[in-house]
N, C-alpha and C. Protein backbone atom coordinates (compact mmCIF):
# COMPACT_ATOMS: atom_id res chain seq x y z
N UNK A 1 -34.64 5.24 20.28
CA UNK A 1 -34.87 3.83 20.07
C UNK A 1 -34.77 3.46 18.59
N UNK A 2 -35.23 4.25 17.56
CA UNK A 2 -35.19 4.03 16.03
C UNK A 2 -33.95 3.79 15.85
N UNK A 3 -33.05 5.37 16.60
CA UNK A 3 -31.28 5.25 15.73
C UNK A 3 -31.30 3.80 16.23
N UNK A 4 -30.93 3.59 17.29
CA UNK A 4 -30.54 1.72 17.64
C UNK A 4 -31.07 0.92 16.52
N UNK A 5 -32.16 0.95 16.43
CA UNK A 5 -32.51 -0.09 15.45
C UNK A 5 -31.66 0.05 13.90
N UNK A 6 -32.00 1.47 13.55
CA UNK A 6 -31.26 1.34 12.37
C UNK A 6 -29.43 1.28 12.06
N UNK A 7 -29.09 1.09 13.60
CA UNK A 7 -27.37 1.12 13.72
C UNK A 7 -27.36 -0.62 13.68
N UNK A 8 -27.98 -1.13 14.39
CA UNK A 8 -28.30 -2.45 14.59
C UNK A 8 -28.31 -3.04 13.68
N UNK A 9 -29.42 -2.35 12.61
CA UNK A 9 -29.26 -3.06 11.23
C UNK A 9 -28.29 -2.80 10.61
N UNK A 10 -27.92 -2.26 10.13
CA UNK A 10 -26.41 -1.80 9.32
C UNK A 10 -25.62 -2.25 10.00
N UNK A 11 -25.01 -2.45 11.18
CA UNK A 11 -24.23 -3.40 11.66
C UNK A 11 -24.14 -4.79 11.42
N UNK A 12 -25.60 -5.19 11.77
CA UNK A 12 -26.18 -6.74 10.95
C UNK A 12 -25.40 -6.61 9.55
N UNK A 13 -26.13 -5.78 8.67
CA UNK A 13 -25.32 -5.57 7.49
C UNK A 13 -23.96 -5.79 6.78
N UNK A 14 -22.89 -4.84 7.45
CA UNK A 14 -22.18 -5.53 7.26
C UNK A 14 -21.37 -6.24 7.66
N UNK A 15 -21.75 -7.21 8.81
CA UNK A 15 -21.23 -7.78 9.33
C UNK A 15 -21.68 -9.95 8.55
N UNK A 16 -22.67 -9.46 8.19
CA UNK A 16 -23.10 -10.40 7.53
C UNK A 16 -22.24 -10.41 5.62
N UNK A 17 -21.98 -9.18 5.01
CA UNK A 17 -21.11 -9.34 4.13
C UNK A 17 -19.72 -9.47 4.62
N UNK A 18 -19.39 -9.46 5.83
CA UNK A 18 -17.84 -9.85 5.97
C UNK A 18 -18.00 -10.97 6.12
N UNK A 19 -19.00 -11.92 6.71
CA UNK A 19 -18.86 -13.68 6.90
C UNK A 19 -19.05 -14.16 5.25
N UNK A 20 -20.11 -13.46 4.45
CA UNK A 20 -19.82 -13.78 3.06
C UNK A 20 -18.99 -13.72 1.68
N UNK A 21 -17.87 -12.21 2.09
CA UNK A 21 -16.89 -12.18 1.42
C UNK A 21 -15.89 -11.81 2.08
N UNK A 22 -14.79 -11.81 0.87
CA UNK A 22 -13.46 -11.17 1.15
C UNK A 22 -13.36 -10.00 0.52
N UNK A 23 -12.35 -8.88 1.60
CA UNK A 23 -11.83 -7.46 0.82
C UNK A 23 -10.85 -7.99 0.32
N UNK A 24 -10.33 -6.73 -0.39
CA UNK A 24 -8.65 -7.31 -0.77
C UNK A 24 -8.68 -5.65 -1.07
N UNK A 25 -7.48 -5.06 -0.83
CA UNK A 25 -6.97 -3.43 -0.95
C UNK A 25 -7.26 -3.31 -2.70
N UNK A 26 -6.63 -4.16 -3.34
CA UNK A 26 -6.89 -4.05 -4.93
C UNK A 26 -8.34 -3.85 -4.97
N UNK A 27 -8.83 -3.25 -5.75
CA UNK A 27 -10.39 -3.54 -6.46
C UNK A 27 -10.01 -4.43 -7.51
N UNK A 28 -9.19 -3.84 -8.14
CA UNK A 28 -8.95 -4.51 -9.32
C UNK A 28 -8.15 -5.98 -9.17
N UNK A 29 -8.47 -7.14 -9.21
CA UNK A 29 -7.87 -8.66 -9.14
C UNK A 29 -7.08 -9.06 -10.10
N UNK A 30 -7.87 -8.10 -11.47
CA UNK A 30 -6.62 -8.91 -12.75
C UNK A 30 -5.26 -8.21 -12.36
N UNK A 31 -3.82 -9.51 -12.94
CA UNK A 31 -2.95 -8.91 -12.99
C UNK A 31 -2.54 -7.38 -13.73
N UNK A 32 -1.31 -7.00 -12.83
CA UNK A 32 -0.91 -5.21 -13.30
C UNK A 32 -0.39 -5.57 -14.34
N UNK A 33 -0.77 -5.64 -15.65
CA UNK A 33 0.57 -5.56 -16.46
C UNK A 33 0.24 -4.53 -17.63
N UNK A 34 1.60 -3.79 -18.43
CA UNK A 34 1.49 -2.63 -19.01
C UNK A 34 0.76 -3.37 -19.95
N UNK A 35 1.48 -4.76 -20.82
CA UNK A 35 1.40 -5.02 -22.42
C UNK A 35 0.16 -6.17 -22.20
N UNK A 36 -1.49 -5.43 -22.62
CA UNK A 36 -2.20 -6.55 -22.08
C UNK A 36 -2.82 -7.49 -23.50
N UNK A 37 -1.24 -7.31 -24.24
CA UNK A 37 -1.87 -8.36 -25.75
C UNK A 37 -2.68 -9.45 -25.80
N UNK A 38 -1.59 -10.21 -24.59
CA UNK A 38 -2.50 -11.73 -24.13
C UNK A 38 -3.68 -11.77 -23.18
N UNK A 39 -3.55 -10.58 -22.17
CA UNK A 39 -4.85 -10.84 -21.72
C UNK A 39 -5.69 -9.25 -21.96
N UNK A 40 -6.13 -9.06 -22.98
CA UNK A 40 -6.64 -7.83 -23.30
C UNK A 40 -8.17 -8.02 -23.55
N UNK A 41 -8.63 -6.44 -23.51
CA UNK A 41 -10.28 -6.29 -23.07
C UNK A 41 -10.70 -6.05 -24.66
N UNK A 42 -11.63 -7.61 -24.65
CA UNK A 42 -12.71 -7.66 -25.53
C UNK A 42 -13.77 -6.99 -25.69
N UNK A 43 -14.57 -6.67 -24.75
CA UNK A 43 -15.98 -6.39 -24.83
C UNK A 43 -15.61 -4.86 -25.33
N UNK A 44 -16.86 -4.84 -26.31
CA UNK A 44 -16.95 -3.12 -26.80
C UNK A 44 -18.07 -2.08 -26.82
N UNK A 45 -18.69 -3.12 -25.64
CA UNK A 45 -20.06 -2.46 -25.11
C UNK A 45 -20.25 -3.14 -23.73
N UNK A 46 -21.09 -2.45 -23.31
CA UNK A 46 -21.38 -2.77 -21.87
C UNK A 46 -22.57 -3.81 -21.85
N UNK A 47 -23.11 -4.33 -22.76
CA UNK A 47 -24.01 -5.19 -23.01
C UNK A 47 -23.31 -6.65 -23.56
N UNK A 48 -22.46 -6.65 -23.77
CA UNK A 48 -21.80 -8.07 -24.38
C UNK A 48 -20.44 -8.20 -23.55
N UNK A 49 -19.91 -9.39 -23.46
CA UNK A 49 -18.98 -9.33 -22.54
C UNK A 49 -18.07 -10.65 -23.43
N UNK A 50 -16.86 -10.61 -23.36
CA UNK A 50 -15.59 -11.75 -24.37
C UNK A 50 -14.63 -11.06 -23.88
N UNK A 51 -13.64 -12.07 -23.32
CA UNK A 51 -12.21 -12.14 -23.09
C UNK A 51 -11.34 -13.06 -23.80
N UNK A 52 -10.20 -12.85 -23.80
CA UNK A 52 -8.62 -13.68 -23.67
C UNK A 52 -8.14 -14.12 -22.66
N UNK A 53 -7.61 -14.71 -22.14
CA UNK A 53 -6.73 -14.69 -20.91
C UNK A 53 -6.03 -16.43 -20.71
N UNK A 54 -5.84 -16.92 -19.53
CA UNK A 54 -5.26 -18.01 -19.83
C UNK A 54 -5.74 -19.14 -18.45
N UNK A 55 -5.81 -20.19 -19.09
CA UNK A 55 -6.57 -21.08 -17.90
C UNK A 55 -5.22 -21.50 -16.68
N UNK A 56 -5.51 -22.17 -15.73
CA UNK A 56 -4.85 -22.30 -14.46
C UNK A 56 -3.06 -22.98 -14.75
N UNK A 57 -3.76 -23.84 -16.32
CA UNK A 57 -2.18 -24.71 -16.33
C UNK A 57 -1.69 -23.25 -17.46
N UNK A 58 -1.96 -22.44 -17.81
CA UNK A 58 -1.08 -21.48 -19.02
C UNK A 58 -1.43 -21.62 -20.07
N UNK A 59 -2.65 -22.21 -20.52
CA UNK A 59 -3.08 -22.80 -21.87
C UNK A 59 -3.88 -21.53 -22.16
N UNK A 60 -4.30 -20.18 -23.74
CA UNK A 60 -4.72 -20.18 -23.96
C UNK A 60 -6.24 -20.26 -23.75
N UNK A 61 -7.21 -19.50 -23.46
CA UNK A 61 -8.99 -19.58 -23.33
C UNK A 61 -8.92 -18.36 -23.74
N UNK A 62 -10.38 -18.05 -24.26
CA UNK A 62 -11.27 -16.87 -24.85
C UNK A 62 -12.58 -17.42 -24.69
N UNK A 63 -13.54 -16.29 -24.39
CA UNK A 63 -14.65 -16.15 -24.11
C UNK A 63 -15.69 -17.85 -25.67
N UNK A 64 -15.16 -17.69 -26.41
CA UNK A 64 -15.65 -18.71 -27.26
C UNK A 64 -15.30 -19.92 -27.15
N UNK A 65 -14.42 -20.03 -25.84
CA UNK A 65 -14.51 -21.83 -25.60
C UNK A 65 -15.64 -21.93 -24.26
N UNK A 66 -16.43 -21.26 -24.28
CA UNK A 66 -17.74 -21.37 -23.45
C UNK A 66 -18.75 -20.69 -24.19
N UNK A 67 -18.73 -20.60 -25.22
CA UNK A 67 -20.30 -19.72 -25.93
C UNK A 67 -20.68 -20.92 -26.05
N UNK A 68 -20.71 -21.93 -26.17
CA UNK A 68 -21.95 -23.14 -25.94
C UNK A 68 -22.61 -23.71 -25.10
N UNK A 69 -22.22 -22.73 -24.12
CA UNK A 69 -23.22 -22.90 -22.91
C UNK A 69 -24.43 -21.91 -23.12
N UNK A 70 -25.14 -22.64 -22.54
CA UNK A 70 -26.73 -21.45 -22.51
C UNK A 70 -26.54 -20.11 -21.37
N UNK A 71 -26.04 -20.83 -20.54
CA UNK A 71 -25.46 -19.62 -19.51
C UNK A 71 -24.02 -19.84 -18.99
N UNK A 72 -23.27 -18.88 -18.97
CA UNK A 72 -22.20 -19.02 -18.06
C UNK A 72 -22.13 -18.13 -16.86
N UNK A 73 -21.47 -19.08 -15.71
CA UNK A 73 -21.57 -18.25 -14.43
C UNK A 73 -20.19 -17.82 -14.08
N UNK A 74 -19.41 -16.97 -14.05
CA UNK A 74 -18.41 -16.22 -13.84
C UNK A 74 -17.98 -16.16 -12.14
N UNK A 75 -17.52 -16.66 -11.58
CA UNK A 75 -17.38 -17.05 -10.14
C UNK A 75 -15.89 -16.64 -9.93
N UNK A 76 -15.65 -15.24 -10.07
CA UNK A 76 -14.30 -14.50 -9.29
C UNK A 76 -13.92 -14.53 -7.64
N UNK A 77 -13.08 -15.53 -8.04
CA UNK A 77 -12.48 -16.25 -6.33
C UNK A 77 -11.41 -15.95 -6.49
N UNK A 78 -10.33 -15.91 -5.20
CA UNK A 78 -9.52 -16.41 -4.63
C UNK A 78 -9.17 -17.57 -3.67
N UNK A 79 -8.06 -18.08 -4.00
CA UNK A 79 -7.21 -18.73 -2.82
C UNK A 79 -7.61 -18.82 -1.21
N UNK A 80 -6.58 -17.24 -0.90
CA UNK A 80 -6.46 -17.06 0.28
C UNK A 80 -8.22 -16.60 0.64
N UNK A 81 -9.43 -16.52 0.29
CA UNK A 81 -10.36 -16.07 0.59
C UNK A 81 -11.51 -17.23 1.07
N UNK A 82 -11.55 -17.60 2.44
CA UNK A 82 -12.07 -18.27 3.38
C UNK A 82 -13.39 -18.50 3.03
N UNK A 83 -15.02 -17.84 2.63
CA UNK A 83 -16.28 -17.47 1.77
C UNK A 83 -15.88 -18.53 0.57
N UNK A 84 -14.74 -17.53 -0.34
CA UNK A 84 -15.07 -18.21 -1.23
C UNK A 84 -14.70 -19.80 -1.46
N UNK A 85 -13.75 -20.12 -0.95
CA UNK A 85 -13.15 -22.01 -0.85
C UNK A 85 -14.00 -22.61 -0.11
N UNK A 86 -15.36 -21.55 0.85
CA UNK A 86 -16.24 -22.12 1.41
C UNK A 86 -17.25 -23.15 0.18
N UNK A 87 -17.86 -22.27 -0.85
CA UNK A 87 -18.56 -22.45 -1.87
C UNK A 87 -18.41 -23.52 -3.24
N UNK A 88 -17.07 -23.43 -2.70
CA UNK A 88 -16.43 -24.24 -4.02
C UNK A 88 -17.23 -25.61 -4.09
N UNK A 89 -17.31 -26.39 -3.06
CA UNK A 89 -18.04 -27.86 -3.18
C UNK A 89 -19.38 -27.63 -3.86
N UNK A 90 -19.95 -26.55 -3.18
CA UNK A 90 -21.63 -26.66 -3.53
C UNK A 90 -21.68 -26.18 -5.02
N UNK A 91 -20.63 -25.66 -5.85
CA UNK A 91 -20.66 -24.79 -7.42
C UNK A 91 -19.99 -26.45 -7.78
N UNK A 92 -19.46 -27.05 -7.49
CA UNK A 92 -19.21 -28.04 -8.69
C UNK A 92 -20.29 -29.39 -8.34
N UNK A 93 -21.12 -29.21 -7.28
CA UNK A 93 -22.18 -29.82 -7.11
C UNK A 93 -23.46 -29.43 -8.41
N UNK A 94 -23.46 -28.03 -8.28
CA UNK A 94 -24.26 -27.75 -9.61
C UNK A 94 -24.07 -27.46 -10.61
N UNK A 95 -22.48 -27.48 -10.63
CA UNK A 95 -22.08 -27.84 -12.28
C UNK A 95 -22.19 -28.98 -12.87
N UNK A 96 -22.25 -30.13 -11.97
CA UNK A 96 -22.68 -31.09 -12.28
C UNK A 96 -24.19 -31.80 -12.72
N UNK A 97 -24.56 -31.00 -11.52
CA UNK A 97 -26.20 -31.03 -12.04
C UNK A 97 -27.03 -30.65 -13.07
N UNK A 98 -26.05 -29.51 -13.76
CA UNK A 98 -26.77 -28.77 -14.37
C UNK A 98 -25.80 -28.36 -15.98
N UNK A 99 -24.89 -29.30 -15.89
CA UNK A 99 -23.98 -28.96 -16.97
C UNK A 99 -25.23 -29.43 -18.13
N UNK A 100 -26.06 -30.47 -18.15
CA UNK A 100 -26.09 -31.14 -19.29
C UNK A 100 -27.47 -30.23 -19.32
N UNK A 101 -28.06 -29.58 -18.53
CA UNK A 101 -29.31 -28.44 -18.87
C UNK A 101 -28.74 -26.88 -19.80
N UNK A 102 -27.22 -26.74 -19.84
CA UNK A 102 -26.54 -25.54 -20.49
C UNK A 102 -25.70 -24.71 -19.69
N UNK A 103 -25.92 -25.04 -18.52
CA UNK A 103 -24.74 -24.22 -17.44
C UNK A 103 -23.19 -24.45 -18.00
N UNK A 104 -22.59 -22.95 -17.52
CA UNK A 104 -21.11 -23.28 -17.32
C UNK A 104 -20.55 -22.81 -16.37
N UNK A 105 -19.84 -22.81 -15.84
CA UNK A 105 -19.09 -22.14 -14.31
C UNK A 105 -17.63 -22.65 -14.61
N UNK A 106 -17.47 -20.68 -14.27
CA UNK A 106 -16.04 -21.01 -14.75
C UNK A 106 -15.32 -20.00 -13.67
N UNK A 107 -14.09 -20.57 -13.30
CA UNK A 107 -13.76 -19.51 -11.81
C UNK A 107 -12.60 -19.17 -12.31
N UNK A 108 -13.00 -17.92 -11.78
CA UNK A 108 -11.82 -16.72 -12.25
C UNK A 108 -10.90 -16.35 -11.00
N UNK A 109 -9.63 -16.37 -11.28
CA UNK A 109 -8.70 -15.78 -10.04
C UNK A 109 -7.86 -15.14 -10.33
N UNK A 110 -6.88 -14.24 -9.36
CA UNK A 110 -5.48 -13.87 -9.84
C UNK A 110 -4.75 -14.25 -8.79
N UNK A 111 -4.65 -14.81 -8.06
CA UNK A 111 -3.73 -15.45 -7.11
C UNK A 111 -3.41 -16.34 -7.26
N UNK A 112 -2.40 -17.02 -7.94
CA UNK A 112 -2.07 -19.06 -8.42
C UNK A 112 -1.82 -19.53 -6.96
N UNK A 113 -1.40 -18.78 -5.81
CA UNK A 113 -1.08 -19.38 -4.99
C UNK A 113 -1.94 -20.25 -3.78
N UNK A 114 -1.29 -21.34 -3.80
CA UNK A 114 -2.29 -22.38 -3.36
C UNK A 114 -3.66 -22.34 -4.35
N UNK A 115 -3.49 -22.64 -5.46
CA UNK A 115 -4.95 -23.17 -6.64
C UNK A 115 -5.15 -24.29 -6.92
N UNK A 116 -3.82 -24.50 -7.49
CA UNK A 116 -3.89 -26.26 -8.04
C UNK A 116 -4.52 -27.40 -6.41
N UNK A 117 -3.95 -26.98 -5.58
CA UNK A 117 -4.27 -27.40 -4.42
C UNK A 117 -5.57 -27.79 -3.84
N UNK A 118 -6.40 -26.45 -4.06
CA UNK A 118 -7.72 -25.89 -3.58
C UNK A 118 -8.61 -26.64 -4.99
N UNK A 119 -8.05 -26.64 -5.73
CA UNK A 119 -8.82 -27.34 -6.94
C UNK A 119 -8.95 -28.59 -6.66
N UNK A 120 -7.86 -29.34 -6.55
CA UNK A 120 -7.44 -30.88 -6.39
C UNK A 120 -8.28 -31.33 -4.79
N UNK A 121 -8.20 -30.66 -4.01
CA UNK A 121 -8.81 -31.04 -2.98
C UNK A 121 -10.45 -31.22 -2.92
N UNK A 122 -10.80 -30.01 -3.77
CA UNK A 122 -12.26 -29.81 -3.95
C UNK A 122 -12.72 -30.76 -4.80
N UNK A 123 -12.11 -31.66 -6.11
CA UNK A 123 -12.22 -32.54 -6.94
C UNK A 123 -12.86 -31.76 -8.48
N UNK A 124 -12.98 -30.52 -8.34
CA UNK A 124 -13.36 -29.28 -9.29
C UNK A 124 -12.83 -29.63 -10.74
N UNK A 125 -14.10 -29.68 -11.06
CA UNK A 125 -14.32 -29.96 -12.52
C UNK A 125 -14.45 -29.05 -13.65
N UNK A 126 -15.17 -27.97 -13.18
CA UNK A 126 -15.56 -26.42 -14.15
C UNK A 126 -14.18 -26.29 -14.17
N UNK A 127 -13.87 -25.20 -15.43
CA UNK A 127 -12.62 -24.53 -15.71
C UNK A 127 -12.59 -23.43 -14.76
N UNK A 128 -11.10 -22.84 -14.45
CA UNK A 128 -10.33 -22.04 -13.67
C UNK A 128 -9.81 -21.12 -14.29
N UNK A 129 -9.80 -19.73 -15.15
CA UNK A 129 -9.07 -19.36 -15.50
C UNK A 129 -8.83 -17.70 -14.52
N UNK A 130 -7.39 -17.21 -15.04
CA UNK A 130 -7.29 -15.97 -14.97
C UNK A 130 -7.81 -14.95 -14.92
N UNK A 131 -7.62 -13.95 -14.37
CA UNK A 131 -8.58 -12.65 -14.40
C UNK A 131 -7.62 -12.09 -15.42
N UNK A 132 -8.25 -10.77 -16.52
CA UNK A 132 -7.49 -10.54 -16.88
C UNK A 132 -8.60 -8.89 -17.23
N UNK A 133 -8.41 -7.93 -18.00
CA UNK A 133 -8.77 -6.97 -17.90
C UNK A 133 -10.54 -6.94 -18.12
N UNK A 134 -10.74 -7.76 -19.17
CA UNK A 134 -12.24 -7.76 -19.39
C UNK A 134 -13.03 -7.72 -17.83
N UNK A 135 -12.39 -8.42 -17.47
CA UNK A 135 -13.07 -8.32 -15.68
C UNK A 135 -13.28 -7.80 -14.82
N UNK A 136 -12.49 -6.28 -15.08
CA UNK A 136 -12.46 -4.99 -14.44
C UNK A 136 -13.72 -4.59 -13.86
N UNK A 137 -14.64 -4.58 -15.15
CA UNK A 137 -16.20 -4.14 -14.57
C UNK A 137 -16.82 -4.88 -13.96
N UNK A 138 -16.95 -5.56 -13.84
CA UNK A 138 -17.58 -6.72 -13.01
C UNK A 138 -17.11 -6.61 -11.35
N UNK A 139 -15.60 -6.12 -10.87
CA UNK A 139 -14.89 -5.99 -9.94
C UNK A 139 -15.51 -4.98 -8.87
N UNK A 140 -16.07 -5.55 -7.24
CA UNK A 140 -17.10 -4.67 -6.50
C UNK A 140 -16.02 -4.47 -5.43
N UNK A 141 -14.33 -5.36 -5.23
CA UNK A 141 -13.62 -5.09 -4.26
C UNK A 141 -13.79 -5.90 -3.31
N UNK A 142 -15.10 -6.94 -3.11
CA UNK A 142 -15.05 -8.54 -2.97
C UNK A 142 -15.04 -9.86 -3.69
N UNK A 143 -14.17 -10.49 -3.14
CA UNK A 143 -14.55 -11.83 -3.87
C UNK A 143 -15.50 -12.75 -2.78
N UNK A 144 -16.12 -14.08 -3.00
CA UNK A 144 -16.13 -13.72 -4.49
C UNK A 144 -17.43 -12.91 -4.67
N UNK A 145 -17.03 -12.56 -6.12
CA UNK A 145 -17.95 -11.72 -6.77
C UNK A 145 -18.38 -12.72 -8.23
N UNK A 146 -19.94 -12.50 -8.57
CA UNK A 146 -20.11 -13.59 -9.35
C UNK A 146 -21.17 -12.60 -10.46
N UNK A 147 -20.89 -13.21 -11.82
CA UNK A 147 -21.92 -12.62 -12.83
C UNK A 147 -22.10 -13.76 -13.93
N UNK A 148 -23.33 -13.33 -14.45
CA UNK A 148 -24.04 -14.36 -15.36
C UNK A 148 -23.64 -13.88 -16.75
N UNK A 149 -23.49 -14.23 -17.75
CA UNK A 149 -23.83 -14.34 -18.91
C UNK A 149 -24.54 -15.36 -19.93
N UNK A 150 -24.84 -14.81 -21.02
CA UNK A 150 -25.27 -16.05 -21.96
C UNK A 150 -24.26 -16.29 -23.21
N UNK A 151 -24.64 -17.35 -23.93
CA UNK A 151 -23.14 -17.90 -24.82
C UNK A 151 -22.90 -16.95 -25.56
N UNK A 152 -23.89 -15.96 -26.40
CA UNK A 152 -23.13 -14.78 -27.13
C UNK A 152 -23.01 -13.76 -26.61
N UNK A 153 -22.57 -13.99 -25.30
CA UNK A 153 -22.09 -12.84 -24.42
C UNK A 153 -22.69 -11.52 -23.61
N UNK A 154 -24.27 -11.93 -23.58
CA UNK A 154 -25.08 -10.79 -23.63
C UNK A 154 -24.97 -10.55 -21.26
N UNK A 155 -24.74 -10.37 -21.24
CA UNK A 155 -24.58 -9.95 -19.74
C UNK A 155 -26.48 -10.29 -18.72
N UNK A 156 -26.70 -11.37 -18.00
CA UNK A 156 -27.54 -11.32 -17.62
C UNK A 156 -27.65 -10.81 -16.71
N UNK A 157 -26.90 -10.29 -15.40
CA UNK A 157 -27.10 -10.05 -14.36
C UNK A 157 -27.27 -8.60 -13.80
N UNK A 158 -27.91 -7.85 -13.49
CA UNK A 158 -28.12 -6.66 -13.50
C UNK A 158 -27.13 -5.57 -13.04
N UNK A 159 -26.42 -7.01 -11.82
CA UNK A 159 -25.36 -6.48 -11.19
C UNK A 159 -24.31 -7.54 -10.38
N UNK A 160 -22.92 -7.99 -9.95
CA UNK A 160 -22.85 -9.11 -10.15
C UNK A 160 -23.38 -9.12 -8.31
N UNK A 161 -23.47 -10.40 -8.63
CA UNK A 161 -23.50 -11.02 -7.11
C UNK A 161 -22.49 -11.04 -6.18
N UNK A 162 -22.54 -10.28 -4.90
CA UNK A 162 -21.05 -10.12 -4.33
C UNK A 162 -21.51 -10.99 -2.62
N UNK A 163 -20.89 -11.77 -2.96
CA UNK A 163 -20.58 -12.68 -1.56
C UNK A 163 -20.92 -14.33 -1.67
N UNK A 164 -20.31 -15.15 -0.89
CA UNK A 164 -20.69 -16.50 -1.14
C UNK A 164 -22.12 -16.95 -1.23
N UNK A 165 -22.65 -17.86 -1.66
CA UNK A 165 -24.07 -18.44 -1.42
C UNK A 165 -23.78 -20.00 -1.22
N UNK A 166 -25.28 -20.07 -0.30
CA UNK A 166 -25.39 -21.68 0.17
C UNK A 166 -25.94 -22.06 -1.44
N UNK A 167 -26.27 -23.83 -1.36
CA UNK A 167 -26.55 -24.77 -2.86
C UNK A 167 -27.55 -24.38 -3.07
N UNK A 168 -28.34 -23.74 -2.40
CA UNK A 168 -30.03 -23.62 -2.73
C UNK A 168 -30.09 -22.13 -3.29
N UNK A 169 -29.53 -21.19 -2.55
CA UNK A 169 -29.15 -20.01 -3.07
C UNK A 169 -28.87 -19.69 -4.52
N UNK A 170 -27.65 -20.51 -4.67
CA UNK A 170 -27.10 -20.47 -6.45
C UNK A 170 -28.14 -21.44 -7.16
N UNK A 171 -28.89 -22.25 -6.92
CA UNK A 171 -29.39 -22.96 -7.83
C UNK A 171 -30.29 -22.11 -7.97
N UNK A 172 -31.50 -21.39 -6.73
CA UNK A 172 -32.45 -20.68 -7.31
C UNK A 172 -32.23 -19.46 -8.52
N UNK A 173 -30.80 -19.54 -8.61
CA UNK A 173 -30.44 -18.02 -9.11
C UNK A 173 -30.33 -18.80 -10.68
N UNK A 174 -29.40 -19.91 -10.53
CA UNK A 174 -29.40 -20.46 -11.62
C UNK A 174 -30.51 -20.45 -12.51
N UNK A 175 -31.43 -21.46 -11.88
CA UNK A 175 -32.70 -21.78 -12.72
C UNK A 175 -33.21 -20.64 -12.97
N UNK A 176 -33.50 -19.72 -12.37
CA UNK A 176 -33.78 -18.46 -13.28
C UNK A 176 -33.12 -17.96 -14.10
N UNK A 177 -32.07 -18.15 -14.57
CA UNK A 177 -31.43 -17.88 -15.53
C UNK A 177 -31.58 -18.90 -17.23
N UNK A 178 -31.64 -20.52 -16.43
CA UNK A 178 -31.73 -21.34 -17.46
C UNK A 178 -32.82 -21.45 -17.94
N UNK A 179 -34.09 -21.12 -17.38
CA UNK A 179 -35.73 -21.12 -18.01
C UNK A 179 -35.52 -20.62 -19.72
């Protein structure tokens, strides 16, 4: 009677992270590329975290066009990933809420396909950029997968958050972060 229960649960388990994320065969999301000049890994400790890479239209970003946020929330999505385009309304619901308290949310992808779309539809306001190598560690082999930082880059999250959350979910997580 125990094994049942404990097959039961672990089934619960992960059956409840497949309604909240997506696999993808890659672990790794940033693009393959040999020469990673333009999008190359900043961080030089495991305690601070800064990238390069490039936002959704091709423009140029680095980790210092968001150090003026008190926190930034790192929200590694995809496209094709059902969870995460679930979430999208309720994250620019509290980017809104909470931009002018120090939040930033900024969504990271490597799939352009169908973005501009999924953006435009959602009415998404936070920035969109690229995955690019700095992001590696952070990468659990679902999206989305989500991590905190603060503006000089100090890594808040112990570990990132892997699977979608309802508005009440991310805000409680938030506000503990912005106190």
């Amino acid at each position: 009677m125990n094994f049942r229960k404990n097959a039961l649960a672990a089934l619960l388990a992960v059956l409840m992270l497949a309604l909240t994320a997506c696999h993808s065969e890659k672990k790794n999301f940033a693009n393959d590329v040999d020469d990673v000049s333009s999008q190359e890994v900043q961080s030089h400790s495991t305690d601070t975290f800064t990238f390069r890479s490039t936002d959704m239209d091709g423009n140029a970003v680095s980790f210092e066009d968001y150090s003026t946020a008190k926190v930034i929330m790192f929200n590694m999505w995809e496209p094709w990933c059902g969870p995460c385009r679930g979430e999208l309304p309720d994250l620019q619901k509290l980017y809104k809420k909470y931009k002018s308290n120090g939040l930033m949310i900024v969504g990271v992808f490597s799939d352009k396909n169908g973005l501009a779309d999924i953006v435009k539809q959602n009415k998404l306001q936070y920035p969109m950029i690229e995955s690019c190598a700095a992001f590696d560690r952070f990468q659990t082999g679902y999206v989305p997968t989500t991590f905190f930082v603060d503006g000089a880059g100090k890594v808040l999250s112990d570990e990132p958050y892997v699977g979608a959350k309802s508005y009440e979910e991310w805000e409680s997580v938030i506000l503990s972060y912005l106190k």
